[in-house]
Protein backbone atom coordinates (compact mmCIF):
# COMPACT_ATOMS: atom_id res chain seq x y z
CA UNK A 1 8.26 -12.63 -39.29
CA UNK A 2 5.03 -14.36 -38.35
CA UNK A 3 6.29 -15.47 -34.69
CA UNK A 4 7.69 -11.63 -33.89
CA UNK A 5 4.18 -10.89 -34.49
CA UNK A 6 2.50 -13.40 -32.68
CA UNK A 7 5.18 -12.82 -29.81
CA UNK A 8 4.19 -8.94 -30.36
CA UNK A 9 0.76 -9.70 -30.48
CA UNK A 10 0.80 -11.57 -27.49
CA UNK A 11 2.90 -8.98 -25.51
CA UNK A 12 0.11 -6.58 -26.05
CA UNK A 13 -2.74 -9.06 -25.08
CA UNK A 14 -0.84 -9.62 -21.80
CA UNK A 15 -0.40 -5.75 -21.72
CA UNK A 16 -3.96 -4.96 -21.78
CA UNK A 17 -5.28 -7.91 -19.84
CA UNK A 18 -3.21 -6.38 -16.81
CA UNK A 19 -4.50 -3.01 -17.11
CA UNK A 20 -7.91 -4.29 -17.32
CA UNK A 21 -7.08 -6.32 -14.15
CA UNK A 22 -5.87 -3.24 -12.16
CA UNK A 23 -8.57 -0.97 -12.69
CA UNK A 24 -10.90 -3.85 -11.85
CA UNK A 25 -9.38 -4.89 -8.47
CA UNK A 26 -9.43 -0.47 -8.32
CA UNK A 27 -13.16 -0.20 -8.76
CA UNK A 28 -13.69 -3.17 -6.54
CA UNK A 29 -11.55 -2.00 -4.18
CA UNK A 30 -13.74 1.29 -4.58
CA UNK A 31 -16.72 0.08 -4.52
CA UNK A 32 -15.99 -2.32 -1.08
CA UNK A 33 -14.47 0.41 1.14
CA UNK A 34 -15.69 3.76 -0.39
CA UNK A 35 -19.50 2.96 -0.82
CA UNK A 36 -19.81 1.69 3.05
CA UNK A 37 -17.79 4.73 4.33
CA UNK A 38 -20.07 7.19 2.15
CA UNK A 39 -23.23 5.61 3.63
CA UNK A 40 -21.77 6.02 6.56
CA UNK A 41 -21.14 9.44 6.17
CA UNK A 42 -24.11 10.41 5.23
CA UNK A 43 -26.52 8.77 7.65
CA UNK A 44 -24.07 10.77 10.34
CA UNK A 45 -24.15 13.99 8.06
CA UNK A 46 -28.66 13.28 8.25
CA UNK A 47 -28.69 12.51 11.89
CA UNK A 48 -26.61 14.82 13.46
């Protein structure tokens, strides 16, 4: 009974850890492309 919990236990860690990950490397992601093209943006939306 102990291992199917450390097994389950562990499942979930792994789970989680991967979720985590994604929406990390999402906001990153974000954050690289979106931020630059938004400045862009605007200083075009200002000027023009």
């Amino acid at each position: 009974m102990g291992r199917f919990i450390d097994d389950l236990a562990g499942a979930i860690y792994d789970l989680f850890k991967n979720i985590i990950r994604g929406f990390c490397y999402l906001l990153a992601g974000m954050l690289i492309v979106g931020l630059p093209l938004y400045l862009i943006a605007w200083i075009f939306d200002n000027v023009y």
